[in-house]
N, C-alpha and C. Protein backbone atom coordinates (compact mmCIF):
# COMPACT_ATOMS: atom_id res chain seq x y z
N UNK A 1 -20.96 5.79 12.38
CA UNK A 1 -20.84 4.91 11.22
C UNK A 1 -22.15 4.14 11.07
N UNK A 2 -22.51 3.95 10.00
CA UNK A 2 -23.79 3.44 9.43
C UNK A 2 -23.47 1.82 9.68
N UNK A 3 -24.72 1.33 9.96
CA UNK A 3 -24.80 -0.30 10.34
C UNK A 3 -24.54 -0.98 9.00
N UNK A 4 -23.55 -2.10 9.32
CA UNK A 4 -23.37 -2.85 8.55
C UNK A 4 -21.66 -2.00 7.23
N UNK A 5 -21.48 -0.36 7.93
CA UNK A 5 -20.53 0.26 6.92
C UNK A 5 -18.96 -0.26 7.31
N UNK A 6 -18.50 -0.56 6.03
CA UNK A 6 -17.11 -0.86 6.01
C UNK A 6 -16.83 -2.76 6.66
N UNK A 7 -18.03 -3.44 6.22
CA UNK A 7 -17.79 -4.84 6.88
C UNK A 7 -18.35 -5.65 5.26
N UNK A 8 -17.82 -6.80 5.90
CA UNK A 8 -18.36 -7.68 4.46
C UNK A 8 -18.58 -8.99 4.96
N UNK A 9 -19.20 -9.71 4.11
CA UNK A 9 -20.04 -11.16 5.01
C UNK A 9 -19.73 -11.82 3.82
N UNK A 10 -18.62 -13.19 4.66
CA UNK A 10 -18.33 -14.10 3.74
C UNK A 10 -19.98 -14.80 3.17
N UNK A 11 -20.01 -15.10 1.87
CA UNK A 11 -21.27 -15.71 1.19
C UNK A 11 -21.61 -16.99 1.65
N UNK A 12 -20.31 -18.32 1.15
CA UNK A 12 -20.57 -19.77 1.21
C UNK A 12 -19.14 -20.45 1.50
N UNK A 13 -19.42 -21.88 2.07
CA UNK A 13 -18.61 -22.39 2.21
C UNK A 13 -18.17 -22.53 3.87
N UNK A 14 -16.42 -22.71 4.81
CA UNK A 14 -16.51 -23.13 5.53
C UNK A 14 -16.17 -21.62 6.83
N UNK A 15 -16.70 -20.60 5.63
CA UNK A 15 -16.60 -19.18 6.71
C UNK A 15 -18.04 -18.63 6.71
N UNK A 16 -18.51 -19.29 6.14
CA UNK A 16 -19.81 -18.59 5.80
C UNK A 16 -20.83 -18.04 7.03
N UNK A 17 -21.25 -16.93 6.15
CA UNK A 17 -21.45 -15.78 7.55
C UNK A 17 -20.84 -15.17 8.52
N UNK A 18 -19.71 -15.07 8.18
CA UNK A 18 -18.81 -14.37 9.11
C UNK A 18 -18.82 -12.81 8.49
N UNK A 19 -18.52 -12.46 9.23
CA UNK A 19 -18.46 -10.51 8.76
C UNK A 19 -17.19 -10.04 9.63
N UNK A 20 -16.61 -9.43 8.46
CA UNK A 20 -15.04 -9.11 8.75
C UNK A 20 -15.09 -7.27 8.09
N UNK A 21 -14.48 -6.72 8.90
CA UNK A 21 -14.28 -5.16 9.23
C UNK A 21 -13.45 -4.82 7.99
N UNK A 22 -13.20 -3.73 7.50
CA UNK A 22 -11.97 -3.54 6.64
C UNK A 22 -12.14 -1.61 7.11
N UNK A 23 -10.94 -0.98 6.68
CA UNK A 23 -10.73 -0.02 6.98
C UNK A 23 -11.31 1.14 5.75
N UNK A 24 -11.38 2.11 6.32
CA UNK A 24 -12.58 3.40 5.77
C UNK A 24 -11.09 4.12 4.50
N UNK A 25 -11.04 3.52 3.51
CA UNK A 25 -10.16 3.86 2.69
C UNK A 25 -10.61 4.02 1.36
N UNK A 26 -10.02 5.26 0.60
CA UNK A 26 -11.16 6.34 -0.28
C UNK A 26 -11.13 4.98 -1.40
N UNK A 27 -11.84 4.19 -2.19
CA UNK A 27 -12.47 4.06 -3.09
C UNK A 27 -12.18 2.31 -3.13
N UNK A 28 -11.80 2.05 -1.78
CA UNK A 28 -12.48 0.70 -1.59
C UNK A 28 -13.60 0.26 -1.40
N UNK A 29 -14.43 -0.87 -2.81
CA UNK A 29 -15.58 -1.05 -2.22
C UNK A 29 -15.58 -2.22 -2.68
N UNK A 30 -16.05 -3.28 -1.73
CA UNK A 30 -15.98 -4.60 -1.92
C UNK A 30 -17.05 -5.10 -2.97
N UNK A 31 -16.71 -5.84 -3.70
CA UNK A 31 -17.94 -6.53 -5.04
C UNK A 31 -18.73 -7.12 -3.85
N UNK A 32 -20.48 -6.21 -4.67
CA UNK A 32 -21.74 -6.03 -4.32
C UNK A 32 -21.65 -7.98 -3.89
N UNK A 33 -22.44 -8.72 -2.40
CA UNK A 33 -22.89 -10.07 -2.74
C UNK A 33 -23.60 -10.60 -3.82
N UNK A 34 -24.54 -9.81 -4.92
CA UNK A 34 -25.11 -10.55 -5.66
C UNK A 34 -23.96 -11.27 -6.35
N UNK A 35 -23.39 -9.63 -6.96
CA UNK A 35 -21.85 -10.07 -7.39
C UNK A 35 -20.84 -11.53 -7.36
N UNK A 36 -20.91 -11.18 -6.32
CA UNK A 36 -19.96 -12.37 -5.43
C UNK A 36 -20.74 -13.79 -5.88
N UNK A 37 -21.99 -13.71 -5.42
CA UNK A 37 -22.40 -15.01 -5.68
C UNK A 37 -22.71 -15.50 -7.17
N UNK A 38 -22.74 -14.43 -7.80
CA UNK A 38 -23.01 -15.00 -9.60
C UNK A 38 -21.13 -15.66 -9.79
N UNK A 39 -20.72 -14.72 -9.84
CA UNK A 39 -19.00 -15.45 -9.67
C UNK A 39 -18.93 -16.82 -9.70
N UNK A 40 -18.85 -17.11 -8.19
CA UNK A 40 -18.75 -18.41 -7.60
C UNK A 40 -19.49 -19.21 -8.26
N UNK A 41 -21.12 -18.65 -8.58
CA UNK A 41 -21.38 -19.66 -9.16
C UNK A 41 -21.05 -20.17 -10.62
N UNK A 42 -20.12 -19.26 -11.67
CA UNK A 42 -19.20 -19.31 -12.51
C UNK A 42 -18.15 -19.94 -12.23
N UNK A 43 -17.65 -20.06 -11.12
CA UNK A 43 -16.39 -21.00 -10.69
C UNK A 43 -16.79 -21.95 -10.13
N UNK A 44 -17.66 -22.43 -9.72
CA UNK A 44 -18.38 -23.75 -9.25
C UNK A 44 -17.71 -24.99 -10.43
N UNK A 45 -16.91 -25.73 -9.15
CA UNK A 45 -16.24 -27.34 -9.72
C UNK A 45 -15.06 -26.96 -10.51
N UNK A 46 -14.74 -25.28 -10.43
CA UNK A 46 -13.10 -25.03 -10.74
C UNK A 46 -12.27 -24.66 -9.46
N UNK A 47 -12.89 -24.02 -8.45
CA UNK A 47 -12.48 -23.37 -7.59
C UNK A 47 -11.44 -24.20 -6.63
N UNK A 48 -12.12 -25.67 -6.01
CA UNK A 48 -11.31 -26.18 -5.25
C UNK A 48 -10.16 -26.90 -5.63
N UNK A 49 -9.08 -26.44 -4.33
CA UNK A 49 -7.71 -26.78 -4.74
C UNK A 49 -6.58 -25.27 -5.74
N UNK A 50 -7.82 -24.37 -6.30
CA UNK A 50 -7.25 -23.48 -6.83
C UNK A 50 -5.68 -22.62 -6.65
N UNK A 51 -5.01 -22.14 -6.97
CA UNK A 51 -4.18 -20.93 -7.09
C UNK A 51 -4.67 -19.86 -7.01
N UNK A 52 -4.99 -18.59 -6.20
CA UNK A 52 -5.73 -17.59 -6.64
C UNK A 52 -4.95 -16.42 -6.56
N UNK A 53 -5.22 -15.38 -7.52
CA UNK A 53 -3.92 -13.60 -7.17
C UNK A 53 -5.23 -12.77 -6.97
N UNK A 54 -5.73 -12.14 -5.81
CA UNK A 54 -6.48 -11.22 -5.94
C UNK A 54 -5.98 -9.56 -5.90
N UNK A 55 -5.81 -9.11 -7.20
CA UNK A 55 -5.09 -7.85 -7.21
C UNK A 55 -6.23 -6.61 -7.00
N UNK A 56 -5.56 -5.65 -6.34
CA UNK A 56 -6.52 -4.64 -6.30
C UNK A 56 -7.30 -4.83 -5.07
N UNK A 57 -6.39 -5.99 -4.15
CA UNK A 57 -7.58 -6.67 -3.09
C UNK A 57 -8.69 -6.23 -2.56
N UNK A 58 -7.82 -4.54 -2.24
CA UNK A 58 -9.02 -4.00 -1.21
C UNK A 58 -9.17 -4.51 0.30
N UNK A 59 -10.67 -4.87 -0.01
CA UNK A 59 -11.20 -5.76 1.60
C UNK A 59 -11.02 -6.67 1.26
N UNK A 60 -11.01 -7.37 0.47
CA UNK A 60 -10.47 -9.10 0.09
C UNK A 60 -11.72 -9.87 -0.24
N UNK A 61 -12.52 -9.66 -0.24
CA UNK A 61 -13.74 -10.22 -0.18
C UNK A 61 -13.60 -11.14 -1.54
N UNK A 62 -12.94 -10.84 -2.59
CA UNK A 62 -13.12 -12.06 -3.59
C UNK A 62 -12.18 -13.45 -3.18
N UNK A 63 -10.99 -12.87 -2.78
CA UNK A 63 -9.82 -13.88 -2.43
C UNK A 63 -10.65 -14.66 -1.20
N UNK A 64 -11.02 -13.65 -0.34
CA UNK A 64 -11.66 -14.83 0.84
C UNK A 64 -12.94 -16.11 0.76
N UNK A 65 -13.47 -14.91 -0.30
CA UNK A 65 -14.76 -16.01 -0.30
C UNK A 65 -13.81 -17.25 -1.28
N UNK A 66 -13.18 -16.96 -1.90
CA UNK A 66 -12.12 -17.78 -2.78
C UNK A 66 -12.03 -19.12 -1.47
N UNK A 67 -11.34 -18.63 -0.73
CA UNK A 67 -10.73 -19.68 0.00
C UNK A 67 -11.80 -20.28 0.99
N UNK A 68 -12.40 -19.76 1.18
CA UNK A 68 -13.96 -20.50 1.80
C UNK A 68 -14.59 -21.08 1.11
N UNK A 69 -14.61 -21.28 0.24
CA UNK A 69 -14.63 -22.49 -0.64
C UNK A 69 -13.64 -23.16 -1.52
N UNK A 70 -12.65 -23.01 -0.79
CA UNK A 70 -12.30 -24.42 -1.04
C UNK A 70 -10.87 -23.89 -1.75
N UNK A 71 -10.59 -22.94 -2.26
CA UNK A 71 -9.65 -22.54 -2.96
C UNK A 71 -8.15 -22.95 -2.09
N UNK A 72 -7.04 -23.52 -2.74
CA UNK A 72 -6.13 -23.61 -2.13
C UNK A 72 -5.05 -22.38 -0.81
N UNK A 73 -5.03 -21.41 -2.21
CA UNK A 73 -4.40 -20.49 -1.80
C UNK A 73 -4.74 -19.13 -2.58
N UNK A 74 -4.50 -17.67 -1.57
CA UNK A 74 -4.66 -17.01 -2.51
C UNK A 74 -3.52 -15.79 -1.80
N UNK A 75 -3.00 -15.20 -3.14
CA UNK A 75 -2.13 -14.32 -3.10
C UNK A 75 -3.07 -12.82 -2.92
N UNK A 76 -3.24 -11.97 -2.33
CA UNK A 76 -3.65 -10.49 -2.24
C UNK A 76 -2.72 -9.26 -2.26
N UNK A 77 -2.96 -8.77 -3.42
CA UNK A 77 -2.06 -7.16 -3.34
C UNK A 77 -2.88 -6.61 -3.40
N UNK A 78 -2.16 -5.51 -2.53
CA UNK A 78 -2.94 -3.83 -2.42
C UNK A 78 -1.79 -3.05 -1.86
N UNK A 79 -1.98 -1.38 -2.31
CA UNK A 79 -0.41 -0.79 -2.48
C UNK A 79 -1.07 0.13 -0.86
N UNK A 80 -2.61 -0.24 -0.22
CA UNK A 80 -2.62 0.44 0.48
C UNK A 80 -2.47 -0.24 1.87
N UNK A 81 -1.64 0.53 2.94
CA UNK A 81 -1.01 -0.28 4.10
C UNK A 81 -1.95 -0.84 4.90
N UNK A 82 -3.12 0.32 5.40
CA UNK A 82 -3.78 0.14 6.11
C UNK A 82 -5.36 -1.07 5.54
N UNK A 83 -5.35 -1.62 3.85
CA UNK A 83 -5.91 -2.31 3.66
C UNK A 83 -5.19 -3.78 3.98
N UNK A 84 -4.08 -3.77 3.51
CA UNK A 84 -3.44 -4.89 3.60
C UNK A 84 -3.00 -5.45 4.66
N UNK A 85 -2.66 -4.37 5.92
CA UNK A 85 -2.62 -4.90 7.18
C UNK A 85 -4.13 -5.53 7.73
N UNK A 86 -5.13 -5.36 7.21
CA UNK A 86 -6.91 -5.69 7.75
C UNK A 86 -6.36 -7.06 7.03
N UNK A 87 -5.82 -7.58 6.08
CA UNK A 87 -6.07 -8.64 5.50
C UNK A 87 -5.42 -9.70 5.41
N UNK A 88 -4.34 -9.16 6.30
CA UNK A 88 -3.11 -10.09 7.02
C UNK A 88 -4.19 -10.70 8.48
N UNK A 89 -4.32 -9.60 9.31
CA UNK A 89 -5.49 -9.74 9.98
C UNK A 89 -6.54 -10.76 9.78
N UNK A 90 -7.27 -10.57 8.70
CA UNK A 90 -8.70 -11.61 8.65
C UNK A 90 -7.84 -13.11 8.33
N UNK A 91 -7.05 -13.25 7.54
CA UNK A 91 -6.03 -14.31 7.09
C UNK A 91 -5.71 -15.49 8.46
N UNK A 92 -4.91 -14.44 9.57
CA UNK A 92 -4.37 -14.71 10.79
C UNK A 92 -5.87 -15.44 11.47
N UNK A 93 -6.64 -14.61 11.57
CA UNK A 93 -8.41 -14.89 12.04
C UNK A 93 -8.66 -16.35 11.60
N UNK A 94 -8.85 -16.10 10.37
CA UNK A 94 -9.66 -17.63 9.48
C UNK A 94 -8.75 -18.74 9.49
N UNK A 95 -7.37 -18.44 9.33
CA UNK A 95 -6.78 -19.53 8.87
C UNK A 95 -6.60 -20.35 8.03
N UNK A 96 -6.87 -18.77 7.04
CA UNK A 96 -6.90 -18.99 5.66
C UNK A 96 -5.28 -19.17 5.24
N UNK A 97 -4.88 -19.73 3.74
CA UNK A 97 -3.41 -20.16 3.34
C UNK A 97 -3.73 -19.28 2.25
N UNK A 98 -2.76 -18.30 2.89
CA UNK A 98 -2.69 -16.97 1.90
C UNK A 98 -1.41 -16.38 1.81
N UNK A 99 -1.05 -15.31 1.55
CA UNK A 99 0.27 -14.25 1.43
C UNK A 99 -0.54 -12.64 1.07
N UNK A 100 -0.03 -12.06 2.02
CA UNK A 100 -0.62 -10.59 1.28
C UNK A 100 0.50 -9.33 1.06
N UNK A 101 1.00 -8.99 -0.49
CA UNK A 101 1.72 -7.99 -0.62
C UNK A 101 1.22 -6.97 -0.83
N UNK A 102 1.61 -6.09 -0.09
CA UNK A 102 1.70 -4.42 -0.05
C UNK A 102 2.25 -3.99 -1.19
N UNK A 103 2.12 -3.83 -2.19
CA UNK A 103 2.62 -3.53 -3.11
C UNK A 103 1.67 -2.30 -4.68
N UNK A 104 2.82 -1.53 -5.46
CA UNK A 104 1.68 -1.41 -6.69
C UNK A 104 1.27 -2.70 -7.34
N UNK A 105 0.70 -3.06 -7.71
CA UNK A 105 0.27 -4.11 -9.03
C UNK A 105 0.54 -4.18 -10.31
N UNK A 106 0.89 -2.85 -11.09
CA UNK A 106 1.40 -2.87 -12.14
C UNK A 106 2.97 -3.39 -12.16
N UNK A 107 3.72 -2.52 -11.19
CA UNK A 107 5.41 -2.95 -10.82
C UNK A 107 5.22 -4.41 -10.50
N UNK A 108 4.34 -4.90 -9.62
CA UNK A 108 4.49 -6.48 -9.19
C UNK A 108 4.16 -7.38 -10.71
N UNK A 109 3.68 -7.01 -11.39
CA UNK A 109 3.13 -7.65 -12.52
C UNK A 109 3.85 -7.88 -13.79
N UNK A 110 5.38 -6.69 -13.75
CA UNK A 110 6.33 -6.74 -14.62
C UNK A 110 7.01 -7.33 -14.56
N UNK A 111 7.31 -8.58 -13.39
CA UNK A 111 8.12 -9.59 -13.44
C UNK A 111 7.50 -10.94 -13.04
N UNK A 112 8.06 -11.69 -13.51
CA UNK A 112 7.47 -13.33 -13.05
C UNK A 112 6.98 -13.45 -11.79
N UNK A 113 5.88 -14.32 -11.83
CA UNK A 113 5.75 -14.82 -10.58
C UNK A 113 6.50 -16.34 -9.86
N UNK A 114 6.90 -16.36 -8.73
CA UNK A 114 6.96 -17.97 -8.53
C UNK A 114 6.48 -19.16 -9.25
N UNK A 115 5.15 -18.94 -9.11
CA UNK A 115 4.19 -19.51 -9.72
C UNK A 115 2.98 -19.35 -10.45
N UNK A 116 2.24 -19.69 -11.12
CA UNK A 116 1.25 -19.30 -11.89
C UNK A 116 0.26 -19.43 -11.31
N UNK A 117 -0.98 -19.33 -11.67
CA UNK A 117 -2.14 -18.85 -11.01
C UNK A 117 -3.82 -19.51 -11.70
N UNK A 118 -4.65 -20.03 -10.96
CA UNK A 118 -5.45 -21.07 -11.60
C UNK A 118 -6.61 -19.50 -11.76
N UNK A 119 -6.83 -18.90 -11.08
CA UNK A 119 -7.80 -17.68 -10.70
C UNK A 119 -7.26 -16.63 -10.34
N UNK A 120 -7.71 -15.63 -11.37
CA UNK A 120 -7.65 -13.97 -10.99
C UNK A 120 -8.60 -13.09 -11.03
N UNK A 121 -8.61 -12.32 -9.61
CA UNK A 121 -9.67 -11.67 -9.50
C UNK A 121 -9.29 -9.69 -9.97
N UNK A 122 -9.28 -9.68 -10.96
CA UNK A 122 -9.16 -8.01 -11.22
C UNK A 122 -10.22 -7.12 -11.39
N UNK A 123 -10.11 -6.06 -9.92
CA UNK A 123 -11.19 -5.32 -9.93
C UNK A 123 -10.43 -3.93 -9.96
N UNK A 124 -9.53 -3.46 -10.46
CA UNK A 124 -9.00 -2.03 -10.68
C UNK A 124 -9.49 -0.88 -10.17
N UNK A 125 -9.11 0.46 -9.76
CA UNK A 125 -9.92 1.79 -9.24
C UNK A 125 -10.73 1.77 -10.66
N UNK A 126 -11.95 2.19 -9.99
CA UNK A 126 -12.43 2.94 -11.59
C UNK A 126 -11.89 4.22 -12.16
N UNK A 127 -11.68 4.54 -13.83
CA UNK A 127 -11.66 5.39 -14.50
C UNK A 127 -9.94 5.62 -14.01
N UNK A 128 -9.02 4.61 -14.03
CA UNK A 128 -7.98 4.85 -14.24
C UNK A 128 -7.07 4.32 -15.33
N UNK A 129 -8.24 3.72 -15.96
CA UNK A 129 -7.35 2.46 -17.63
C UNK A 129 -6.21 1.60 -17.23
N UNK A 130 -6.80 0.81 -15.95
CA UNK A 130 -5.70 -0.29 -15.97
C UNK A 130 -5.92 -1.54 -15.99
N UNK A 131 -6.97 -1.78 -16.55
CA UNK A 131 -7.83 -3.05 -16.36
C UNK A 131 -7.04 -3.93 -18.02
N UNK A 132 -6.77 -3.17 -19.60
CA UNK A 132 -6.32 -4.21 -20.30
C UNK A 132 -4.67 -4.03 -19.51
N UNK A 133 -3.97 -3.16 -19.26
CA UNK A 133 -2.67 -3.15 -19.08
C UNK A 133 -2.37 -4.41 -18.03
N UNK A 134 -3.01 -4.68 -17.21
CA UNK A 134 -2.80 -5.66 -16.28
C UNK A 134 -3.63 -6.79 -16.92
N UNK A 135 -4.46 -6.98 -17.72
CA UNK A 135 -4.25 -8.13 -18.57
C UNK A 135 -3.57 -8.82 -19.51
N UNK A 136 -2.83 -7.59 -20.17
CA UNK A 136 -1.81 -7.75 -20.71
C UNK A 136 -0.61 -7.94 -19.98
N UNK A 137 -0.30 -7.67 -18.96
CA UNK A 137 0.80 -8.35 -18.00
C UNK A 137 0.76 -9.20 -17.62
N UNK A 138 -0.50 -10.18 -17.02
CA UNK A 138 -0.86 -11.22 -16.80
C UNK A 138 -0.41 -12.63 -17.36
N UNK A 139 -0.75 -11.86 -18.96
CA UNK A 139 -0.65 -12.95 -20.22
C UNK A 139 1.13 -13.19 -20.54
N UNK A 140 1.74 -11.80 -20.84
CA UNK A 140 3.28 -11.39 -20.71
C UNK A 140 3.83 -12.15 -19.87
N UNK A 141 3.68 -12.40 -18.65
CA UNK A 141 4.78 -12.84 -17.91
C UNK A 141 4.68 -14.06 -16.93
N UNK A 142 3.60 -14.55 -17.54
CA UNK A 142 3.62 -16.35 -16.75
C UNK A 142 2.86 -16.15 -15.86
N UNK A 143 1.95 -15.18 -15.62
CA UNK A 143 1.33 -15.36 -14.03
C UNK A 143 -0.24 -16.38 -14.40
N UNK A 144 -0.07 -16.73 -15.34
CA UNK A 144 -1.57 -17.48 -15.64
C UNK A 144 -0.94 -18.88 -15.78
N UNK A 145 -1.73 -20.01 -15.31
CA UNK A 145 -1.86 -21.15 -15.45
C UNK A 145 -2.23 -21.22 -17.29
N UNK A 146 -2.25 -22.83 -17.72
CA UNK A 146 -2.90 -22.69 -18.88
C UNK A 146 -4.64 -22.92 -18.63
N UNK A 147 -5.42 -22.17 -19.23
CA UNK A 147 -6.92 -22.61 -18.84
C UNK A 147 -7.36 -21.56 -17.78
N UNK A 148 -6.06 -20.57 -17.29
CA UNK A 148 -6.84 -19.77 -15.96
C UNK A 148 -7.76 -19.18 -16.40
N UNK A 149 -8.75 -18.27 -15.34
CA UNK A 149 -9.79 -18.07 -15.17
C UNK A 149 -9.16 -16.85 -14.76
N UNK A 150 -9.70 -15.85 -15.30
CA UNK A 150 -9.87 -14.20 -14.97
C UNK A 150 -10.94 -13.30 -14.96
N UNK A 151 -11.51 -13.27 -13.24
CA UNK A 151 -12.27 -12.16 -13.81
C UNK A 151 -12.24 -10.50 -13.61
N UNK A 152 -13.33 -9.79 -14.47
CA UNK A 152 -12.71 -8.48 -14.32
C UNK A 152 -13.87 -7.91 -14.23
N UNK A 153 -13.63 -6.55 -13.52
CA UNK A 153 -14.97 -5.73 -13.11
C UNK A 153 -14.44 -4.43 -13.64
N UNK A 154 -15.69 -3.90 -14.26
CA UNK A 154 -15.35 -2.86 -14.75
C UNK A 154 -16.66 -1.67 -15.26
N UNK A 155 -16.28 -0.38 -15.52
CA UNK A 155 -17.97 0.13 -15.46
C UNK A 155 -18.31 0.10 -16.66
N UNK A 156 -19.85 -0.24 -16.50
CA UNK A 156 -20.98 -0.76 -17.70
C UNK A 156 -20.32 0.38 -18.68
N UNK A 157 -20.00 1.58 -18.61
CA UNK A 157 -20.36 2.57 -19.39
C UNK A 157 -19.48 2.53 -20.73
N UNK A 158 -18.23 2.09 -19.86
CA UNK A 158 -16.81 1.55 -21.23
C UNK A 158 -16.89 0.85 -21.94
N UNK A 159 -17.90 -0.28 -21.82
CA UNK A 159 -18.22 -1.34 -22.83
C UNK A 159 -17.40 -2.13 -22.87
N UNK A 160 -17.59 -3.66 -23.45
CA UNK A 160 -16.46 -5.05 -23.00
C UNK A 160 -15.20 -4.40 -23.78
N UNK A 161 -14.33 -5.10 -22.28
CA UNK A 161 -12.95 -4.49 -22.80
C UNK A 161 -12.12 -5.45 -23.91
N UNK A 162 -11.60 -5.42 -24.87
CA UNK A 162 -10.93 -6.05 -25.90
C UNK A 162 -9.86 -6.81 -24.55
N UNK A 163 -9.81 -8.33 -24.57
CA UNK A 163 -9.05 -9.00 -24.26
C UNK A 163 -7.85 -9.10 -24.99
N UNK A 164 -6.61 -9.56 -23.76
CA UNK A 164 -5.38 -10.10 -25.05
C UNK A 164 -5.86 -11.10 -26.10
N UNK A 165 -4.72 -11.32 -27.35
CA UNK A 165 -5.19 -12.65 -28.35
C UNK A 165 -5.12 -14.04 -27.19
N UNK A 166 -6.19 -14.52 -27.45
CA UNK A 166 -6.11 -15.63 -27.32
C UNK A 166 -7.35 -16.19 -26.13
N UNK A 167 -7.47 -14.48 -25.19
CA UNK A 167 -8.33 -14.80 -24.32
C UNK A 167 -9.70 -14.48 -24.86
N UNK A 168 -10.39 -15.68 -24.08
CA UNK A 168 -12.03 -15.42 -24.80
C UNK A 168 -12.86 -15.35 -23.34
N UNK A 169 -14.47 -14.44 -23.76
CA UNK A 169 -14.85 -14.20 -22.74
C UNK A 169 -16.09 -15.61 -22.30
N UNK A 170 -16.10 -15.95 -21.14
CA UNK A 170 -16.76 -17.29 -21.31
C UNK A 170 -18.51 -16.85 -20.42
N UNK A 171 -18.32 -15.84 -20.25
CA UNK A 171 -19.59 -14.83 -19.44
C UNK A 171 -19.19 -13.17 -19.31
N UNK A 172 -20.29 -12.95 -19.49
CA UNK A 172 -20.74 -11.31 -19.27
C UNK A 172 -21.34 -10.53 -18.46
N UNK A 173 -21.75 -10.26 -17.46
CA UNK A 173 -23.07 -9.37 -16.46
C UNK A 173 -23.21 -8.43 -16.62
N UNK A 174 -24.35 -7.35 -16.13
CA UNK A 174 -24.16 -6.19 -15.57
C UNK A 174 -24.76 -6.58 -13.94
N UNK A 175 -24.69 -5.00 -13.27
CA UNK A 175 -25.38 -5.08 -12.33
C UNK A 175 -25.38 -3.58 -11.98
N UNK A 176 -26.27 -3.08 -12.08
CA UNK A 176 -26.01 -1.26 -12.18
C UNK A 176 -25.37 -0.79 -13.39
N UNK A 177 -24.47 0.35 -12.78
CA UNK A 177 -23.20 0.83 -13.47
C UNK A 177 -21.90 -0.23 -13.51
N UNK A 178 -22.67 -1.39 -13.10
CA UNK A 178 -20.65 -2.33 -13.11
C UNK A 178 -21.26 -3.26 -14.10
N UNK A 179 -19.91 -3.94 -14.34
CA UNK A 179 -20.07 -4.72 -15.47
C UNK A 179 -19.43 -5.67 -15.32
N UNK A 180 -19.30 -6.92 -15.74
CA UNK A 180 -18.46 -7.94 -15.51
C UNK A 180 -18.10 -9.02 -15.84
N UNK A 181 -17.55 -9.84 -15.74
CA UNK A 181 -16.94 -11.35 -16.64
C UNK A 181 -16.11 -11.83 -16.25
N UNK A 182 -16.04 -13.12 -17.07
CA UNK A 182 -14.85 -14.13 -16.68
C UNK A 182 -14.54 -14.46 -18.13
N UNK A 183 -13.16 -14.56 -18.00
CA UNK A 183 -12.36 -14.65 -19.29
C UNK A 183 -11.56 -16.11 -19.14
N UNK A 184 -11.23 -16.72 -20.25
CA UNK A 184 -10.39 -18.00 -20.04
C UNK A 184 -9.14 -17.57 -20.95
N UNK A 185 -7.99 -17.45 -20.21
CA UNK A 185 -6.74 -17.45 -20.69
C UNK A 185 -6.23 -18.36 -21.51
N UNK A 186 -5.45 -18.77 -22.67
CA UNK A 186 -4.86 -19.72 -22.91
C UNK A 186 -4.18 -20.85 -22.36
């Protein structure tokens, strides 16, 4: 295995620099650090105290750096076992205040949540068209705070995806072939 393959290094905050393992699973790839850090710095003076759902978790790397700075809590789904057991894992490690379901995301998304959600991180497989459907579920069924913050990654090549009514995009990136933003929900 190649140095540095299949690990990710929290950015900022009270984990910072830590590097946490995740498992060799086909088309998990954690958002690039530049990535990560343009984000944060988009959520800078919203983040702490947050709600967060990181769907699509993966390696977790958005939810964690989430909570290393400062974020209250964050919810993580992923329908794959052996990701979600790594992330129960790093959770148990940090002592981070989290929950992680094993689950699909679309089925979890068709019904209410407990609670609503200040931050969402949606990074979808590529080239499977589920990036508006799960925004449109989002909006459907209460899982957004009013004012939440959503962002979404998606490839440059599709061009900005038409949000539900109401959501507007409050930033744009590229970075390669990815593309990206943060949207403000109603």
């Amino acid at each position: 295995m190649a140095k540095g393959a299949n690990t990710l290094r929290i950015i900022s905050g009270q984990w910072r620099g830590r590097k946490l393992r995740f498992p060799d699973v086909e088309g998990l790839r954690p958002s690039p650090d530049r990535v990560r850090e343009t984000l944060f710095a988009w959520l800078q003076g919203y983040i702490d105290g947050a709600r967060c759902l990181d769907l699509f978790a993966g390696s977790g790397a958005l939810g964690l750096e989430a909570l290393s700075r400062g974020a209250a809590y964050t919810l993580f789904v992923d329908r794959e076992a052996r990701a979600t057991a790594a992330l129960r894992e790093h959770l148990a490690l940090l002592g981070g205040e989290g929950e992680v379901a094993q689950a699909d995301t679309m089925k979890l998304l068709a019904g209410p949540p407990a609670q609503g959600f200040d931050i969402v991180f949606l990074d979808p497989p590529v080239r499977k068209g589920m990036l508006i459907p799960c925004c449109e579920a989002l909006a459907a069924h209460g899982w957004l705070r009013p004012g939440a913050r959503v962002y979404l990654e998606f490839e440059r090549s599709l061009g900005e995806p038409e949000l539900p009514e109401g959501w507007s995009w409050l930033r744009l990136k590229q970075a390669g072939q990815l593309a990206y933003g943060l949207a403000e929900a109603p």
